[in-house]
Protein backbone atom coordinates (compact mmCIF):
# COMPACT_ATOMS: atom_id res chain seq x y z
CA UNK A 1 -3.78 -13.09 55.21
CA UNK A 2 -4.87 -13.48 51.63
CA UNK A 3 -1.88 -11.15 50.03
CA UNK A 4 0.39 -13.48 52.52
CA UNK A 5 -0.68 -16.85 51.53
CA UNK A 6 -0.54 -15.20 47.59
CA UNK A 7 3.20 -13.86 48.23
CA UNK A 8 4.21 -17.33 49.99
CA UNK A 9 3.92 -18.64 46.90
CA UNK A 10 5.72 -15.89 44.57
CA UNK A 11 2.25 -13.73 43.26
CA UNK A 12 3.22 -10.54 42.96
CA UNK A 13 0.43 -8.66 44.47
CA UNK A 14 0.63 -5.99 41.71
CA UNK A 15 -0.25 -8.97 39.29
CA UNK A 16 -3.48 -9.76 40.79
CA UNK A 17 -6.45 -7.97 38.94
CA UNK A 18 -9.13 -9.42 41.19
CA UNK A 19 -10.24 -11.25 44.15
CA UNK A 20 -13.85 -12.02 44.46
CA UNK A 21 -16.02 -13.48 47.31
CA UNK A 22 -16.96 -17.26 45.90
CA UNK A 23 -18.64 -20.51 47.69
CA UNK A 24 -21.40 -20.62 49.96
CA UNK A 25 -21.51 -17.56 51.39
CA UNK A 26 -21.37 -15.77 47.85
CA UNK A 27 -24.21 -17.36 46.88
CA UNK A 28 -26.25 -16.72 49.84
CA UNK A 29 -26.67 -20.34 51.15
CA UNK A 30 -24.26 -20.34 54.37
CA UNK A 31 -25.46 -21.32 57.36
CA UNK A 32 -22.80 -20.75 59.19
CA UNK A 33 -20.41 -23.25 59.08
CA UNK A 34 -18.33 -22.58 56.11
CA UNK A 35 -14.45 -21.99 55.62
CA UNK A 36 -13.87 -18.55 53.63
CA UNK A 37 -13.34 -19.24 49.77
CA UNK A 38 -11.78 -16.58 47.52
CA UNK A 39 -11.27 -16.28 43.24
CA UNK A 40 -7.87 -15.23 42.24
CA UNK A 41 -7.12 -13.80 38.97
CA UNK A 42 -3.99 -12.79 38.10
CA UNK A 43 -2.15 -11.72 34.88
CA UNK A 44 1.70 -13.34 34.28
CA UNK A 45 4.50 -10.60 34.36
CA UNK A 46 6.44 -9.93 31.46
CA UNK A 47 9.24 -12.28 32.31
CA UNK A 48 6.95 -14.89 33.31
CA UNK A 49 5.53 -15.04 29.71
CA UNK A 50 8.61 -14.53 28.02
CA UNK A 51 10.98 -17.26 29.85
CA UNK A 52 8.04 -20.01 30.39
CA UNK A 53 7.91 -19.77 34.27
CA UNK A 54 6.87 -23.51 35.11
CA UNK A 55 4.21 -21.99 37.11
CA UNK A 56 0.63 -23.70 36.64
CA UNK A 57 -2.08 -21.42 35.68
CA UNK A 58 -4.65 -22.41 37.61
CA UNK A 59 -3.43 -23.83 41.71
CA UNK A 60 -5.44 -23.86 45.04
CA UNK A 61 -3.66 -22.31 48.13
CA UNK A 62 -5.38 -23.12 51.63
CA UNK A 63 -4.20 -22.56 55.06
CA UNK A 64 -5.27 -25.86 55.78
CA UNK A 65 -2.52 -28.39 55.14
CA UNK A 66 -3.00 -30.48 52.01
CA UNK A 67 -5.67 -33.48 52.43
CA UNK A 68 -7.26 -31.91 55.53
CA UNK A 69 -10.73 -30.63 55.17
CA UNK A 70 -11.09 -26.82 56.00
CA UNK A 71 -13.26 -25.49 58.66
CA UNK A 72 -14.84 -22.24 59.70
CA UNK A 73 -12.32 -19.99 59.08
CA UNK A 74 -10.25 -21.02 56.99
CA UNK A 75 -8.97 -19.43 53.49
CA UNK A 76 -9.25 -21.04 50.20
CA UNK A 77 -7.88 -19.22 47.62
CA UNK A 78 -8.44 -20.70 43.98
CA UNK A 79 -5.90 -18.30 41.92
CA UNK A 80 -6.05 -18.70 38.02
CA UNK A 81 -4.24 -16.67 35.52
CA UNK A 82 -6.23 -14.58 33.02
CA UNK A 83 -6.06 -17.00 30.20
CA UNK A 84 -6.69 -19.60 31.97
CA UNK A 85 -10.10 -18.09 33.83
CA UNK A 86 -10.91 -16.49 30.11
CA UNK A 87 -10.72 -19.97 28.50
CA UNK A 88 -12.68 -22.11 31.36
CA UNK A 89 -15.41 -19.07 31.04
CA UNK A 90 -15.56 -19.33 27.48
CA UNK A 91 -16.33 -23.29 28.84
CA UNK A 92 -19.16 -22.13 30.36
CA UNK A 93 -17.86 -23.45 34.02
CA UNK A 94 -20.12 -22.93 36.88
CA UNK A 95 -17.38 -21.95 39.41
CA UNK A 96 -15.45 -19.52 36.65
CA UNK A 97 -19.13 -17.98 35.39
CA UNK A 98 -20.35 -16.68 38.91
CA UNK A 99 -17.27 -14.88 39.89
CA UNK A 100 -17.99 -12.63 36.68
CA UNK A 101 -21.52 -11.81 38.22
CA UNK A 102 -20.20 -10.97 42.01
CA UNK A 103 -21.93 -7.50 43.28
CA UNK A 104 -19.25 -4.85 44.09
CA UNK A 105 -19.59 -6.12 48.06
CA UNK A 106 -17.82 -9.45 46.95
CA UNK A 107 -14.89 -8.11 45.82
CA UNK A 108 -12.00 -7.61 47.98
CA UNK A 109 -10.00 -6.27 45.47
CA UNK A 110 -10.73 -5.26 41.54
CA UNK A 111 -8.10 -3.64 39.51
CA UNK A 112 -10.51 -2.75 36.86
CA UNK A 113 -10.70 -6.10 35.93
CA UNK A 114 -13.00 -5.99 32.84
CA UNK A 115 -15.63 -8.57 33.58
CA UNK A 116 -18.36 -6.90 31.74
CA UNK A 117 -16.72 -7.61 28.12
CA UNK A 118 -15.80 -10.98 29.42
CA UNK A 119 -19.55 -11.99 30.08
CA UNK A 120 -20.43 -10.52 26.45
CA UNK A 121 -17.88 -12.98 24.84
CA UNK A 122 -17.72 -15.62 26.60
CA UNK A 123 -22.13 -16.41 26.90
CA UNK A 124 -22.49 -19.85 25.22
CA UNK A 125 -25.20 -23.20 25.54
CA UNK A 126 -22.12 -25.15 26.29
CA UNK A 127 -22.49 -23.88 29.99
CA UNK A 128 -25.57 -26.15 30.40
CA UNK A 129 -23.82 -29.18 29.58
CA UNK A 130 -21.08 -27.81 32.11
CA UNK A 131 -23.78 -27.06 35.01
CA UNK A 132 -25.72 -30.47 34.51
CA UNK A 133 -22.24 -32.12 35.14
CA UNK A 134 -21.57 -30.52 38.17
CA UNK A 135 -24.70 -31.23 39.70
CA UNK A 136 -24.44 -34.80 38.97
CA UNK A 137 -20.97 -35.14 40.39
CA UNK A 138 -22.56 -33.32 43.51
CA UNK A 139 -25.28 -35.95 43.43
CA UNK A 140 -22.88 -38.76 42.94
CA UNK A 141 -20.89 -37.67 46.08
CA UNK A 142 -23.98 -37.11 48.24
CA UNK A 143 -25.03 -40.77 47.15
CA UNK A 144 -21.46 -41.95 47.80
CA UNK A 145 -21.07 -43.30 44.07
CA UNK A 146 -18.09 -41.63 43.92
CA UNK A 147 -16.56 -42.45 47.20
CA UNK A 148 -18.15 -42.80 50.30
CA UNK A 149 -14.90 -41.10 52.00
CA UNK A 150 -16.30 -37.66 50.21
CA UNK A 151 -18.95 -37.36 52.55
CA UNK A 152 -19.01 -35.49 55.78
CA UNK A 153 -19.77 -37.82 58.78
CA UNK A 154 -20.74 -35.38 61.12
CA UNK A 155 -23.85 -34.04 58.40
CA UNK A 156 -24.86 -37.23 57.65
CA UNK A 157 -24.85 -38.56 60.99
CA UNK A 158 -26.76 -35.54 62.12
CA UNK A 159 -29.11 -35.35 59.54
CA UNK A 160 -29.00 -38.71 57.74
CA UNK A 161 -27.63 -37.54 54.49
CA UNK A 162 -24.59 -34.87 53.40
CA UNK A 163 -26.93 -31.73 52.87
CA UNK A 164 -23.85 -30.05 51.24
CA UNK A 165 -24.01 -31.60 48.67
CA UNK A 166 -27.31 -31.91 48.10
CA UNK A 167 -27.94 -28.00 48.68
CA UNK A 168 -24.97 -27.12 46.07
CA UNK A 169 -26.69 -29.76 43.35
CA UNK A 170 -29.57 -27.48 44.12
CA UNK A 171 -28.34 -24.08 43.53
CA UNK A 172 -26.15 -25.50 40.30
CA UNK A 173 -29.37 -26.60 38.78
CA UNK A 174 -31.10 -23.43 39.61
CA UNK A 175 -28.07 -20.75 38.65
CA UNK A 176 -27.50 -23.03 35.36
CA UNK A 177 -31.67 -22.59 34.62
CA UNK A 178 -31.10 -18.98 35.06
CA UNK A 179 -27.83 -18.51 33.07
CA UNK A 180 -29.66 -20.36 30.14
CA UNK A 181 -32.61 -18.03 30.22
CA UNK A 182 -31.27 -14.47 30.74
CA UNK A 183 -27.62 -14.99 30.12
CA UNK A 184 -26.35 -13.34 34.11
CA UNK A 185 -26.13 -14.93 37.00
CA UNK A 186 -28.23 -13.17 40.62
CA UNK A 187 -25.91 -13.12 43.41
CA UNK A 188 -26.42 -13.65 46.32
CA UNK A 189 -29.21 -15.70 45.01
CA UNK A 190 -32.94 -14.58 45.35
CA UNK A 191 -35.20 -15.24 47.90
CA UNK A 192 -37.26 -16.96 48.92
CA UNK A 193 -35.55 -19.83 47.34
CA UNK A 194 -31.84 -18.83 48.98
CA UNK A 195 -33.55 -19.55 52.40
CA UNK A 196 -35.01 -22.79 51.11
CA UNK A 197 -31.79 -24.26 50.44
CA UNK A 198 -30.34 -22.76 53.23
CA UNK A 199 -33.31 -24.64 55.07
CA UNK A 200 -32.05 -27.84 52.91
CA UNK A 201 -28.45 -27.09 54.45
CA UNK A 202 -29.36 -27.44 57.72
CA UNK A 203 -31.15 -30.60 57.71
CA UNK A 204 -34.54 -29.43 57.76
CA UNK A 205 -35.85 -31.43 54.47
CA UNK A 206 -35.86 -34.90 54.61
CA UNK A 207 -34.11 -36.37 52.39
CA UNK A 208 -36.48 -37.93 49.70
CA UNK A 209 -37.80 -34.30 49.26
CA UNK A 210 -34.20 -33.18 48.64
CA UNK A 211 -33.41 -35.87 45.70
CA UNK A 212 -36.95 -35.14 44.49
CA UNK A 213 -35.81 -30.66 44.25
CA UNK A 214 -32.86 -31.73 42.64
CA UNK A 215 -34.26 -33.79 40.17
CA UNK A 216 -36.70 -31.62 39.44
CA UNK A 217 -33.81 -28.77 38.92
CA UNK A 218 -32.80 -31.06 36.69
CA UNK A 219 -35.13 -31.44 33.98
CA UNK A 220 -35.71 -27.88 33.93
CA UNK A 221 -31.84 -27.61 33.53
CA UNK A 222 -32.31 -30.12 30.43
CA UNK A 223 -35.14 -28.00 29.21
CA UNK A 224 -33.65 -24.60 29.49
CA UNK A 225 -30.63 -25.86 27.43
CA UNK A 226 -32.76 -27.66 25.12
CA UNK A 227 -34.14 -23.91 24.43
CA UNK A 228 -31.65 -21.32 25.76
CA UNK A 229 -31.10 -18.58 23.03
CA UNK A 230 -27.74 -18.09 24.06
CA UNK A 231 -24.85 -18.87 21.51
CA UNK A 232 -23.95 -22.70 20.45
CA UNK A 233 -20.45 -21.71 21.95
CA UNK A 234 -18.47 -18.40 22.74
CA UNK A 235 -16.85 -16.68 19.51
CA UNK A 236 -13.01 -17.70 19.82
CA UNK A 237 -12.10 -14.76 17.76
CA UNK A 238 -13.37 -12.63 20.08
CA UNK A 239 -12.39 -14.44 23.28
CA UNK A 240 -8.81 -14.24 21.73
CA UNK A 241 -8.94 -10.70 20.76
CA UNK A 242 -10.01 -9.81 23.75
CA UNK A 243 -6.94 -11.74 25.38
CA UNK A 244 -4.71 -9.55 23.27
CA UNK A 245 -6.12 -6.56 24.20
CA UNK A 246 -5.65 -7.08 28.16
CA UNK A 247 -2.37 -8.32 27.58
CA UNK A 248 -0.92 -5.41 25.74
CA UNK A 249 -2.01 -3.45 27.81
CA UNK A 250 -1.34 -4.65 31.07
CA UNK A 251 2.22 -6.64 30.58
CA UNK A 252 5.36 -4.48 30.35
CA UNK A 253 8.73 -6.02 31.72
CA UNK A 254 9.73 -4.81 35.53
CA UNK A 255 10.92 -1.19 35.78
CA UNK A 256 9.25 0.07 32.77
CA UNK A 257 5.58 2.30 32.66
């Protein structure tokens, strides 16, 4: 299904270097309920670089119609080109940083995609400022200052509040507190606190506990980028050289070795 909703769309198949396990169930805080959401990383052909394909680099393809919500079962494919994931990693996004961390069991496919040299050059502080804005546009939704329409009706009228939300503004804080400090990212994430957001998930915290974890989460997140050792921001030189390197080796035009 994934190589058929990739080809629907013109990906060659032999362009994709990876596809990697992301979302809930990646990070270990499913309970069950979740639609199926994949990384993409591809690297343009030959021709595509050379003639200026109007293709976008980064483009979300879902077997769920546009504007409908997916369910259980369905596939979301977020499918970036390599210069494009290099340059939002060297960002420090959230979403970008944990596919470089997935264990060997989240990866459906991995053309010897080299994501240990991309962690080494793309670590930077700037990822803290990246994490604290996710979780507060995760807050925002959960506390419908974004748009109330965000929210999922059937969570909040089960258990008062979206606990989606709230659980992911959780595990950013916590993952962003952990890239600061070591510089990696544990996936699935460890227990016993996986199972406590999982618990947060399924309604089982009220909610002034919940706003209370994630605002704790989120002073520590201030603090551990207020004292992270990591780099001020990734060395460009390096991000770029190691941009040149993949490409030249990698993109020949069709019919050539």
């Amino acid at each position: 299904m994934v190589r058929h909703l990739l080809e629907a769309r013109s990906i060659d198949w032999s362009d994709v270097l990876t596809i990697r396990e992301a979302g809930s169930t990646a990070h270990g805080i499913s309970v069950g309920l979740d639609d199926l959401d994949f990384t993409v990383v591809r690297i343009e052909s030959f021709e595509e670089l050379v003639v200026s394909v109007d293709r976008a680099q980064s483009q979300m393809i879902r077997t769920k119609p546009e504007g409908e919500r997916s369910e259980p079962g369905d596939i979301d494919l977020n499918v970036y080109t390599l210069r494009r994931f290099t340059r939002l990693a060297a960002k420090g996004n959230p979403s970008i940083l944990m596919i470089l961390f997935a264990p060997d069991e989240m990866k459906m496919l991995d053309r010897s995609f080299p994501a240990t040299r991309l962690i080494e050059v793309t670590r930077t502080r700037r990822a803290g400022d990246a994490y604290l804005g996710y979780l507060h546009k995760q807050l925002d939704k959960w506390r419908g200052k974004i748009s109330a329409g965000t929210n999922r009706p059937e969570l909040v009228a089960s258990h008062g509040y979206d606990t989606k939300f709230a659980a992911h503004a959780v595990r950013l804080g916590i993952q962003g507190v952990e890239y600061l400090s070591t510089g990696r990212i544990s996936l699935p994430m460890e227990e016993p606190v996986a199972a406590k957001i999982r618990s947060l998930r399924a309604g089982e915290i009220p909610e002034v506990e919940a706003l209370a974890w994630v605002h704790k989460v989120e002073k520590d997140l201030i603090n551990a980028h207020a004292t992270s050792k990591l780099p001020e921001s990734a060395d460009m030189d390096k991000v770029q050289a190691f941009l040149i390197d993949e490409y030249r080796q990698r993109v020949k035009p069709r019919g050539t070795r």
